[in-house]
Protein backbone atom coordinates (compact mmCIF):
# COMPACT_ATOMS: atom_id res chain seq x y z
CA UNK A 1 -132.22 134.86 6.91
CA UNK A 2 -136.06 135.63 6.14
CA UNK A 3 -136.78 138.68 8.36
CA UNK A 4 -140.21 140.68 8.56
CA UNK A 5 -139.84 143.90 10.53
CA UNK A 6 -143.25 145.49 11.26
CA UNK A 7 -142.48 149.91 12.03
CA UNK A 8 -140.31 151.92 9.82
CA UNK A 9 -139.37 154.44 12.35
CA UNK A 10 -136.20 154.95 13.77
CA UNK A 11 -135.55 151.82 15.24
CA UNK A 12 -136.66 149.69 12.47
CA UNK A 13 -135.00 151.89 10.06
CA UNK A 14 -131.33 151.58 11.80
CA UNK A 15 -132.48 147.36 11.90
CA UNK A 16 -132.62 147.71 8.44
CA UNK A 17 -128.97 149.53 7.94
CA UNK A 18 -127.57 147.23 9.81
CA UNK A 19 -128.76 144.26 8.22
CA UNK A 20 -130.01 144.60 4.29
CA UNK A 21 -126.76 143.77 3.21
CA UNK A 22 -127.14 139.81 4.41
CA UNK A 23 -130.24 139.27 4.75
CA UNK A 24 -134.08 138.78 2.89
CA UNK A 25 -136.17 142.16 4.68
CA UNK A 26 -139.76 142.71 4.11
CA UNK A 27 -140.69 145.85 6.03
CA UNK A 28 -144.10 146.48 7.16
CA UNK A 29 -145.27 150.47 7.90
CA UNK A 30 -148.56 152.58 7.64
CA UNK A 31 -146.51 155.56 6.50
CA UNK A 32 -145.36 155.26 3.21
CA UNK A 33 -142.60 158.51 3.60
CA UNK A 34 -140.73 156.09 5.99
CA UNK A 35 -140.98 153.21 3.45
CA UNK A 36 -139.79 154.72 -0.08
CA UNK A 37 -136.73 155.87 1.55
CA UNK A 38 -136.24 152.48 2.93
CA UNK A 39 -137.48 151.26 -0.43
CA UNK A 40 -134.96 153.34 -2.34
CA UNK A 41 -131.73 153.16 -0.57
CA UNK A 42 -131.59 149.03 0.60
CA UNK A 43 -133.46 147.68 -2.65
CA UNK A 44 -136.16 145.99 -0.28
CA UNK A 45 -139.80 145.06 0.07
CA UNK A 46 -142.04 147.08 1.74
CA UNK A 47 -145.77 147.01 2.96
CA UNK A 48 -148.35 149.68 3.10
CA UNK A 49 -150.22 148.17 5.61
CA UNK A 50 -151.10 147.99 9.86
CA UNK A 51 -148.85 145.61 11.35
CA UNK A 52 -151.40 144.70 13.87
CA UNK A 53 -153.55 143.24 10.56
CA UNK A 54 -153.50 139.70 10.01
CA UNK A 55 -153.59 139.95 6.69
CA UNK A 56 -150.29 142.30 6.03
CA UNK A 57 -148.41 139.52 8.42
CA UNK A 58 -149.53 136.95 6.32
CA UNK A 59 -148.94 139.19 2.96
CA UNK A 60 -145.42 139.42 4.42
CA UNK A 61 -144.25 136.27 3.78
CA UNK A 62 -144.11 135.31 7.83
CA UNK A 63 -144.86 131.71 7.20
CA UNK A 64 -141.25 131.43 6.15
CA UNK A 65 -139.75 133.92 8.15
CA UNK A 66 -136.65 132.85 10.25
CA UNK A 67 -137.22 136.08 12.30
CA UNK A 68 -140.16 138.73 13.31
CA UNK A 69 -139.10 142.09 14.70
CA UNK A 70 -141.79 144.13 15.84
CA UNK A 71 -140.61 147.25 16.72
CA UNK A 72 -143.41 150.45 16.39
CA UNK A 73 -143.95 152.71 19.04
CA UNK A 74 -147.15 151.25 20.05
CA UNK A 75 -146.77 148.55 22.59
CA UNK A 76 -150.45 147.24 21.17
CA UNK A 77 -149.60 146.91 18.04
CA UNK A 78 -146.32 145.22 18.63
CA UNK A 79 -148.48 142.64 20.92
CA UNK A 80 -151.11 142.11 18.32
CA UNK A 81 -148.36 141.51 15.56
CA UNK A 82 -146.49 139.35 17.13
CA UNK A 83 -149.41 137.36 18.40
CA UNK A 84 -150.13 136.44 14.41
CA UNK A 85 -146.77 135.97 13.77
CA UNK A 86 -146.35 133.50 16.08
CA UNK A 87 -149.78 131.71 14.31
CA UNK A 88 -147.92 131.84 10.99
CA UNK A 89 -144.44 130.94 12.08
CA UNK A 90 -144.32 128.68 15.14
CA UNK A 91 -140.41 128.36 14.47
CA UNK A 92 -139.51 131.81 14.06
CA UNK A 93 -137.37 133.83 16.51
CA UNK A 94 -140.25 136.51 17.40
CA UNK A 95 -138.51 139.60 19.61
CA UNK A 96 -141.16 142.69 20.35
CA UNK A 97 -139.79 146.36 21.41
CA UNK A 98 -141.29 147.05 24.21
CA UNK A 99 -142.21 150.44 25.80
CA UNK A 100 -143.97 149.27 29.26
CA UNK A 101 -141.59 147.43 31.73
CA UNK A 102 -144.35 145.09 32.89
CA UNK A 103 -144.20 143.10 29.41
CA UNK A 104 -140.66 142.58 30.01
CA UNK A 105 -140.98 140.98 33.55
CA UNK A 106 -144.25 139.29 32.14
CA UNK A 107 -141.66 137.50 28.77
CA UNK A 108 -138.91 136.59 31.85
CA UNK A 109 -142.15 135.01 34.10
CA UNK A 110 -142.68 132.97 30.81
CA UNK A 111 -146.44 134.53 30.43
CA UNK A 112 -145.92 136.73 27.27
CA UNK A 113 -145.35 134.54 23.74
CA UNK A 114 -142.27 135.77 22.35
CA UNK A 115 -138.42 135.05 22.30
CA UNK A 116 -137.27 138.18 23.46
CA UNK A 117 -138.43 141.30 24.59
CA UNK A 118 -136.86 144.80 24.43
CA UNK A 119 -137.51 147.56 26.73
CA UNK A 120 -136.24 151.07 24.82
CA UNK A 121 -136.34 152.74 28.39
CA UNK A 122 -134.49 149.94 29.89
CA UNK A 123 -132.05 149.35 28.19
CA UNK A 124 -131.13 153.34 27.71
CA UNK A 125 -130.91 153.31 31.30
CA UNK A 126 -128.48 151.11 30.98
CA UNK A 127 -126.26 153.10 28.65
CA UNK A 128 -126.81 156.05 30.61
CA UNK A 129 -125.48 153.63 33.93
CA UNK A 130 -122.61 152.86 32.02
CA UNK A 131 -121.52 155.81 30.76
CA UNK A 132 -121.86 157.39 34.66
CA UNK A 133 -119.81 154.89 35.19
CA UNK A 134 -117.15 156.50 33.17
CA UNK A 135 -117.33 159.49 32.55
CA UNK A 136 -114.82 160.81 30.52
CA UNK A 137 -115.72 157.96 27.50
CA UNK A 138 -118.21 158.70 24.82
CA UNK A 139 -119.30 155.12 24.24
CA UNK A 140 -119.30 152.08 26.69
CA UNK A 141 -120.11 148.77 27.13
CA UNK A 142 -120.04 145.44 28.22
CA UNK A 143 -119.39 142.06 27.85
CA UNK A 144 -119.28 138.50 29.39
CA UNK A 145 -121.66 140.06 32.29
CA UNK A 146 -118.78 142.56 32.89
CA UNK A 147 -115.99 141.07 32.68
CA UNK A 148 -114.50 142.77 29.25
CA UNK A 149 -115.21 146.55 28.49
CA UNK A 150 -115.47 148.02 25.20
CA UNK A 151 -114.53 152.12 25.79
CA UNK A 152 -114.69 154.55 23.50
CA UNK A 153 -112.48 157.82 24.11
CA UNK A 154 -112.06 160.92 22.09
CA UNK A 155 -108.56 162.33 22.92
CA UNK A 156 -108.62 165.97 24.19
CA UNK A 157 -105.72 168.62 23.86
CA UNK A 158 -103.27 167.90 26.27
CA UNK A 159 -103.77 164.40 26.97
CA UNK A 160 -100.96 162.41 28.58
CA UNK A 161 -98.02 162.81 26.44
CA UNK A 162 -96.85 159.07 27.52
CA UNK A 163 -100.14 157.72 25.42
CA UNK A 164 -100.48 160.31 23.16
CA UNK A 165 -97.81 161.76 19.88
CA UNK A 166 -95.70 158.15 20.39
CA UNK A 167 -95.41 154.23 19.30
CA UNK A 168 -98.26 151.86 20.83
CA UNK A 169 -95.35 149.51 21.81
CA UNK A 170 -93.84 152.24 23.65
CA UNK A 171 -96.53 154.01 25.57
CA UNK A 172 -97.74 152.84 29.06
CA UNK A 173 -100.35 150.92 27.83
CA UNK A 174 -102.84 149.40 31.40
CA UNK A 175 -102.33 145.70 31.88
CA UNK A 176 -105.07 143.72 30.57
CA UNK A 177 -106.43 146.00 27.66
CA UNK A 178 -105.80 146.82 24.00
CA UNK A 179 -106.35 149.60 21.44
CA UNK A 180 -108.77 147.95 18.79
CA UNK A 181 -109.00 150.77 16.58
CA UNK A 182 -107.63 154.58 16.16
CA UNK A 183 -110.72 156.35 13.81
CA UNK A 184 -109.02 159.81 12.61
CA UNK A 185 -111.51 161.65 10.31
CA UNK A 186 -114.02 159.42 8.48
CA UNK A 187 -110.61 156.75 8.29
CA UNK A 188 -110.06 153.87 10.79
CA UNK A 189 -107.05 151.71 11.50
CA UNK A 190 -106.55 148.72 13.76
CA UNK A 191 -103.12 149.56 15.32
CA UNK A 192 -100.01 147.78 15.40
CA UNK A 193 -97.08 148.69 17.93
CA UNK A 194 -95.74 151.21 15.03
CA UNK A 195 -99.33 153.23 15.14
CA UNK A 196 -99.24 156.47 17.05
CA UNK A 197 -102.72 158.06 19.06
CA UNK A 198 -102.91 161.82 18.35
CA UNK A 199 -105.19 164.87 19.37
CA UNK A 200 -108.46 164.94 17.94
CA UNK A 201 -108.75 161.10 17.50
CA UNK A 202 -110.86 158.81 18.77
CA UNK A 203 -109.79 155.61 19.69
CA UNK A 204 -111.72 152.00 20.86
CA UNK A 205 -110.06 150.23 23.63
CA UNK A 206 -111.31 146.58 25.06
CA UNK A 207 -110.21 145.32 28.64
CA UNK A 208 -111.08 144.91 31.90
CA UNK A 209 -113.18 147.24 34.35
CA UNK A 210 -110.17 148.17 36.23
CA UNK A 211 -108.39 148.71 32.77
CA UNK A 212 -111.08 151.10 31.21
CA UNK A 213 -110.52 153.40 34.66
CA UNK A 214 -107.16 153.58 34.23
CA UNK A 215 -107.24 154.78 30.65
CA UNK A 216 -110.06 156.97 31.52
CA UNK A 217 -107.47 158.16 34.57
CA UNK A 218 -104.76 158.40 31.52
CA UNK A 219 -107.21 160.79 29.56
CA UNK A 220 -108.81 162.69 32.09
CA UNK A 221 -107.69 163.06 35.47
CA UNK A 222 -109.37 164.24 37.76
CA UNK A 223 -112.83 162.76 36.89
CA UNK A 224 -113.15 160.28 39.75
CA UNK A 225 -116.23 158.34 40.74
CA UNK A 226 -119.93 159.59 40.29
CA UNK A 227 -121.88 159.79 43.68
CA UNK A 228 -124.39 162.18 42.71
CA UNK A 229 -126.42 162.81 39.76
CA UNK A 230 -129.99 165.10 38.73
CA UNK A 231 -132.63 163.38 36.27
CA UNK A 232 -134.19 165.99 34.41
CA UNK A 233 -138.15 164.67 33.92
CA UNK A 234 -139.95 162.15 35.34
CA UNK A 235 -141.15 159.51 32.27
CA UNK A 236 -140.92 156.14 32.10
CA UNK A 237 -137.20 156.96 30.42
CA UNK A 238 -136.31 159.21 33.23
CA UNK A 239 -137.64 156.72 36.13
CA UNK A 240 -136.16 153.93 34.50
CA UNK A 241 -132.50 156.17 34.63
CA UNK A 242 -133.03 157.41 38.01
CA UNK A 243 -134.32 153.79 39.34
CA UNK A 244 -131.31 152.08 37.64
CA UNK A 245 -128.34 154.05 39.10
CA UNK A 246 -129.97 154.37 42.46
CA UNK A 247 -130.07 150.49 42.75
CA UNK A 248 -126.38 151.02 42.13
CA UNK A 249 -126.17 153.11 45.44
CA UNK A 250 -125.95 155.93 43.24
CA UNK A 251 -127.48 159.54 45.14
CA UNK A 252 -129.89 160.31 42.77
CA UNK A 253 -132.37 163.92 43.01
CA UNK A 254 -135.24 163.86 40.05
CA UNK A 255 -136.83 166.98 38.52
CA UNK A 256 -140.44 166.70 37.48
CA UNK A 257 -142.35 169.66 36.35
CA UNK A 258 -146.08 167.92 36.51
CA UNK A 259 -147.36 167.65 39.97
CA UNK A 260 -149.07 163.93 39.24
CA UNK A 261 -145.74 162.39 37.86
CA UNK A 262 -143.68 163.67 40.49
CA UNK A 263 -145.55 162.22 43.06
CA UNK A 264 -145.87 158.68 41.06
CA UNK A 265 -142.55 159.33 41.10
CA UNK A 266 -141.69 159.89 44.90
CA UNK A 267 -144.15 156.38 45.35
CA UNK A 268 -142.14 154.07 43.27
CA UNK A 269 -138.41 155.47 43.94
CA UNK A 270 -138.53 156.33 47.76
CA UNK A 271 -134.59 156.27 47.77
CA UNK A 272 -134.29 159.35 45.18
CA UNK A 273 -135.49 163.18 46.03
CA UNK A 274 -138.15 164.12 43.82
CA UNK A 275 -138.56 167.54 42.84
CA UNK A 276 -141.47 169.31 41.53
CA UNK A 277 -140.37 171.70 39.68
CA UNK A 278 -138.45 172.60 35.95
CA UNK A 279 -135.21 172.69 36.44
CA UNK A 280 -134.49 175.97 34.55
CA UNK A 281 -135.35 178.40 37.10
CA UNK A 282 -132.09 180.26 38.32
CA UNK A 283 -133.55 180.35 42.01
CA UNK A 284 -134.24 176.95 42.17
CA UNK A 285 -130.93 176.54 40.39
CA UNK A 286 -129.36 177.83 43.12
CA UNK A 287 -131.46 177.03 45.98
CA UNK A 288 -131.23 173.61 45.68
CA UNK A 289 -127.34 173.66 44.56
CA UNK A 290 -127.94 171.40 41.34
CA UNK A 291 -124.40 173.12 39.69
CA UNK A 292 -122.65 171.09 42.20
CA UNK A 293 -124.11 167.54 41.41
CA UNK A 294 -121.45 165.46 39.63
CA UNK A 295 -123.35 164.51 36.90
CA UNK A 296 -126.72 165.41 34.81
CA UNK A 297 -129.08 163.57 32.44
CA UNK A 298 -131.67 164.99 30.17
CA UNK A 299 -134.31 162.91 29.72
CA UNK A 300 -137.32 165.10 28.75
CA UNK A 301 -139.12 164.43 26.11
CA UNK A 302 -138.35 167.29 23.86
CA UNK A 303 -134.69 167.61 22.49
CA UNK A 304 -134.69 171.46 23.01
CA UNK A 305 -135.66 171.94 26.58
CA UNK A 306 -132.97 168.98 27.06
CA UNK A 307 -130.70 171.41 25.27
CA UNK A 308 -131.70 174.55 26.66
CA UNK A 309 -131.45 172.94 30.65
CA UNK A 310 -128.26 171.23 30.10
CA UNK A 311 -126.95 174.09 29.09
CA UNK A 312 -128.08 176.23 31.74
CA UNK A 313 -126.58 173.09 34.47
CA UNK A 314 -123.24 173.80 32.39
CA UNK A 315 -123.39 177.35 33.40
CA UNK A 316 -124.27 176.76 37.25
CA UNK A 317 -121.09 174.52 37.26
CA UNK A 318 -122.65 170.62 36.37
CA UNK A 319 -119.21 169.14 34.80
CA UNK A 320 -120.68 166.31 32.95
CA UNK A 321 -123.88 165.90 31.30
CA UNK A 322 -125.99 163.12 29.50
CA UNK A 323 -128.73 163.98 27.06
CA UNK A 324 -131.12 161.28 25.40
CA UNK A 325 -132.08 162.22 22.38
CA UNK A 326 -135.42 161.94 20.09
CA UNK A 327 -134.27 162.99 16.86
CA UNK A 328 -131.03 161.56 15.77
CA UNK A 329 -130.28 165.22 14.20
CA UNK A 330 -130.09 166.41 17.85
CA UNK A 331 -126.65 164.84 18.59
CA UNK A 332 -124.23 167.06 16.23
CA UNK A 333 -126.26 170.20 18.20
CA UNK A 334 -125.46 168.27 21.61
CA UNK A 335 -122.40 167.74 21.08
CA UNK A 336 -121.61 170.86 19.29
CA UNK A 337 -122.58 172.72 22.51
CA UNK A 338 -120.76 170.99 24.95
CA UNK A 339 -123.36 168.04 26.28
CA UNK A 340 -120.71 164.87 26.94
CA UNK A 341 -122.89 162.40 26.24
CA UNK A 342 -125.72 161.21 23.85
CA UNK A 343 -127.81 158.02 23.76
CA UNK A 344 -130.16 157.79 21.54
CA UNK A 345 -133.11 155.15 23.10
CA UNK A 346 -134.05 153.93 19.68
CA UNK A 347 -130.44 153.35 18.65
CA UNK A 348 -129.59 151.31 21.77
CA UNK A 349 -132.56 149.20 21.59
CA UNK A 350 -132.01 148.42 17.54
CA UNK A 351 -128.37 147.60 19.03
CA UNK A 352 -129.72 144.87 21.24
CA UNK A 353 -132.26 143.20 18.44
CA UNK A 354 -129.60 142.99 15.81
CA UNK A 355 -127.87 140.48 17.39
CA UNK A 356 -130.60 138.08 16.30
CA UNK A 357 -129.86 138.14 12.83
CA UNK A 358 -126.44 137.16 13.72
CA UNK A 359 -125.00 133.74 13.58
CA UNK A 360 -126.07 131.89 16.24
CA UNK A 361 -123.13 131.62 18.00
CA UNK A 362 -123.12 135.21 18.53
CA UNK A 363 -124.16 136.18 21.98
CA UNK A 364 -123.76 140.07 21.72
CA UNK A 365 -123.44 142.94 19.35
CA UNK A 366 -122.56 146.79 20.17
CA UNK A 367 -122.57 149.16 17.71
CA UNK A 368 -120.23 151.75 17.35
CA UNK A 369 -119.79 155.77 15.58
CA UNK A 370 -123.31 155.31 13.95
CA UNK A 371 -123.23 151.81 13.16
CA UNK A 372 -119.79 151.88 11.14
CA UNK A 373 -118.26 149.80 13.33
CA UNK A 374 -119.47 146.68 15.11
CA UNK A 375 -118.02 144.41 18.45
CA UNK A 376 -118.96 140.80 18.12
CA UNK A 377 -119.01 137.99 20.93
CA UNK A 378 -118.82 134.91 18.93
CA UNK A 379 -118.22 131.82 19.85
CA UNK A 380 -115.60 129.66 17.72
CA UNK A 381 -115.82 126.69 15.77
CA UNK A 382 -113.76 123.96 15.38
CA UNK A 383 -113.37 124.41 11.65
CA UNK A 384 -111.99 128.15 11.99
CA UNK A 385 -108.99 128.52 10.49
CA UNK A 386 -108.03 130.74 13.33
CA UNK A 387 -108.22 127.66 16.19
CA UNK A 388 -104.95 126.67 16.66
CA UNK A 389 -102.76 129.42 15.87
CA UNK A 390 -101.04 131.95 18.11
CA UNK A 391 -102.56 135.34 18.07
CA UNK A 392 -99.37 137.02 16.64
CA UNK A 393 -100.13 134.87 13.72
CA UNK A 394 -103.61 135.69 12.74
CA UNK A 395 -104.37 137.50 9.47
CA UNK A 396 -105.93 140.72 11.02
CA UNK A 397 -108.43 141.03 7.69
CA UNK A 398 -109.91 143.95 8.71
CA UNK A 399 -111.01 142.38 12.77
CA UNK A 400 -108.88 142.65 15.92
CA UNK A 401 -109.08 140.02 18.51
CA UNK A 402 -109.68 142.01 21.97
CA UNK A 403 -110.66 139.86 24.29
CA UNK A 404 -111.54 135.71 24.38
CA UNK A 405 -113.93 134.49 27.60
CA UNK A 406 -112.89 130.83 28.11
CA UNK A 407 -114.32 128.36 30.71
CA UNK A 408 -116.51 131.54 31.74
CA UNK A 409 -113.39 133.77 32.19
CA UNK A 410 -112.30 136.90 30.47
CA UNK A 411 -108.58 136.64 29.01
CA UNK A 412 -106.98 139.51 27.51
CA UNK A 413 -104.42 137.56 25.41
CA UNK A 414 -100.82 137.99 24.79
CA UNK A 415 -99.22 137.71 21.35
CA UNK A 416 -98.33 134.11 22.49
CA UNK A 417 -101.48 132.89 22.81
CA UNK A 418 -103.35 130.40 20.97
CA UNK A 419 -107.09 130.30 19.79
CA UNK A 420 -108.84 126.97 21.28
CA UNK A 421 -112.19 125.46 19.62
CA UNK A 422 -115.50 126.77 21.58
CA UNK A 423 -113.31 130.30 22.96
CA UNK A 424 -115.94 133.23 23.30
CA UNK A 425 -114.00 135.97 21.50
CA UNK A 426 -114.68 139.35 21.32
CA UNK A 427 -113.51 140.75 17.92
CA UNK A 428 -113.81 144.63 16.37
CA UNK A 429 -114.82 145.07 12.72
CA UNK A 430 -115.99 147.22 10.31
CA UNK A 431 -119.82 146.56 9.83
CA UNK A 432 -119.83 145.78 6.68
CA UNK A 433 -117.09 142.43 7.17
CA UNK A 434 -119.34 141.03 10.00
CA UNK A 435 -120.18 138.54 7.54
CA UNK A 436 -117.04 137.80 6.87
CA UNK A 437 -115.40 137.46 10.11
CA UNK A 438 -118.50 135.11 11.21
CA UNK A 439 -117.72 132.94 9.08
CA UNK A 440 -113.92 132.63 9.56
CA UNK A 441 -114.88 132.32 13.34
């Protein structure tokens, strides 16, 4: 494909990873010290120029574009650019990142000109939702609206002996799931029954909802289910989180430190508690008992008060704790000191506009361990070489087979099984085979 992305920053920039290696990229930017890396490292054209200017979209090449991805942090120049794109390419797939949740209900009311819009503090509430969900994973999500569940788990000391130091085909693997892939080090393998999980791994595991809890029940006992959670800050990120889990009945408290904000706050989420106040004093701390909420999520806009206050809810007893993160240098430091969780909002919404540049039968991407690893739902040809044979006879050529969604249900198939013609499968791989395994789909 022909694809013009206008904004170099972090989102466009992880766009690009994921997608010089197949595609035609032109790059549009008004910094040039995001471009030459860019430039450098994918072998790719790059513009000096506003995306919002007519002229650069046209000096783009967007008349022949197959796809537009505006994706700055400026929600005006996004509109503008796309606006001209869609003059120059009528037939191209236009998707615009979106900060302001209005645009998004405006594109699904039909009233704003593009294919698809992307809300970054949307769709990290999302990821923060899921991983509440379950809590003792690193990574989740879902597929087939929830059917399937991609989990990732890092494997503490002293995990359940039956899983862990023994045979696949001999541990107590939960009904309806799989172990896609064991990552040990910077190395990867897609298990057999002979592989063995150890200590310090990390391993990927598709199945069902009830099939995640269960191996997060394996791996952590104990955790149980998340009824009450804090929201550090008040932003459109942290109202979007707090607004999000509360509409899953979730008891939700929010800590603002600006007077204003909190009480926007209190107006547009009357089922949370909104507190004015910033979280890091040790009276409040304990007046208001936040070490004994289940869960925490940093959503501030700095990455070191995040740091500093979820650290200081570690100390007053907070067991499990979420951070979003700005800078993508700030997850080794999270992690390194304890925080459970990271999402980064740029990485999550570059997750969710890949899948554009995708074949077309491809209805969903995730992204795993920094974009090494990728989960495709593709649907399958009849030509596939695949169609037809039984799954303990497919060449694994470096993809596993987790899950297939046929006549709108989720199957978790058994060695018996055989691949039909038009089956939705869900299928691990290394990023750099996606091409590969597309096409043999």
């Amino acid at each position: 494909m022909k694809i013009v992305v206008v904004g170099a920053g972090q989102v466009g920039s992880t766009i690009v990873e994921a997608l010089h290696g197949e595609h035609d990229l032109t790059v549009i930017d008004t910094v040039r010290d995001r471009l030459e890396p860019l430039a450098y490292r994918y072998d790719l054209r790059t513009i000096e120029a506003n995306g919002a200017s007519r002229r650069a979209i046209q000096q783009a090449g967007t008349a022949g574009a197959d796809l537009f991805i505006a994706c700055t942090s400026r929600d005006e120049v996004n509109l503008v650019a796309c606006s001209f794109a869609r003059v120059e390419a009528p037939r191209a797939t236009i998707v615009i990142r979106t900060s302001n949740v209005e645009y998004i209900d405006l594109w699904r009311e039909g009233r704003l000109d593009v294919d698809f819009a992307v809300s970054s503090e949307l769709e990290t509430a999302h990821a923060v939702a899921r991983s509440i969900g379950m809590p003792s994973a690193r990574q989740t999500d879902t597929f087939a609206d929830g059917q399937v569940q991609i989990v990732e788990f890092a494997i503490p000391e002293g995990a359940d002996p039956a899983v862990v130091g023994r045979p696949l085909r001999d541990a107590p693997i939960p009904d309806d799931s799989r172990v896609l892939a064991i990552i040990r080090g910077a190395s990867m393998t897609l298990p057999g029954g002979e592989d063995v999980i150890r200590e310090g791994d990390r391993i990927v595991v598709i199945g069902s909802p009830a099939a995640a809890r269960a191996w997060g029940a394996l791996l952590a006992p104990g955790e149980g289910v998340v009824e009450d959670v804090v929201v550090y800050g008040g932003g459109q990120v942290g109202a979007a989180i707090a607004r999000t889990l509360s509409d899953q009945g979730i008891g939700v408290r929010v800590i603002e430190p600006v007077l204003e904000r909190a009480r926007e706050v209190a107006e547009q989420l009357p089922r949370c508690r909104i507190y004015n106040a910033t979280g890091i004093d040790v009276d409040f701390l304990e007046r208001e008992r936040i070490g004994r909420a289940q869960a925490a999520v940093f959503a501030m806009k700095e990455d070191a008060k995040n740091h500093y206050a979820a650290t200081l809810a570690r100390v007053h007893g907070v067991r499990f704790t979420i951070a979003v993160v700005h800078d993508a240098i700030s997850t080794e430091v999270y992690e390194l000191s304890g925080v459970d969780v990271t999402i980064n909002p740029r990485g999550v919404t570059a997750e969710e506009i890949v899948r554009f540049a995708h074949d077309p039968r491809t209805q969903q991407v995730a992204m795993l361990e920094g974009n090494r690893y990728e989960v495709l739902d593709i649907t399958t040809q009849p030509t596939s070489e695949y169609v037809g044979l039984r799954f303990r006879d497919m060449p694994i050529r470096g993809a596993l087979i987790g899950a297939i969604v046929r006549d709108g249900k989720a199957v978790f198939p058994r060695s018996d099984e055989v691949l039909q013609a038009g089956d939705r499968v869900i299928v691990f791989t290394e990023r750099a085979r996606v091409g590969d395994v597309e096409k043999v789909l």
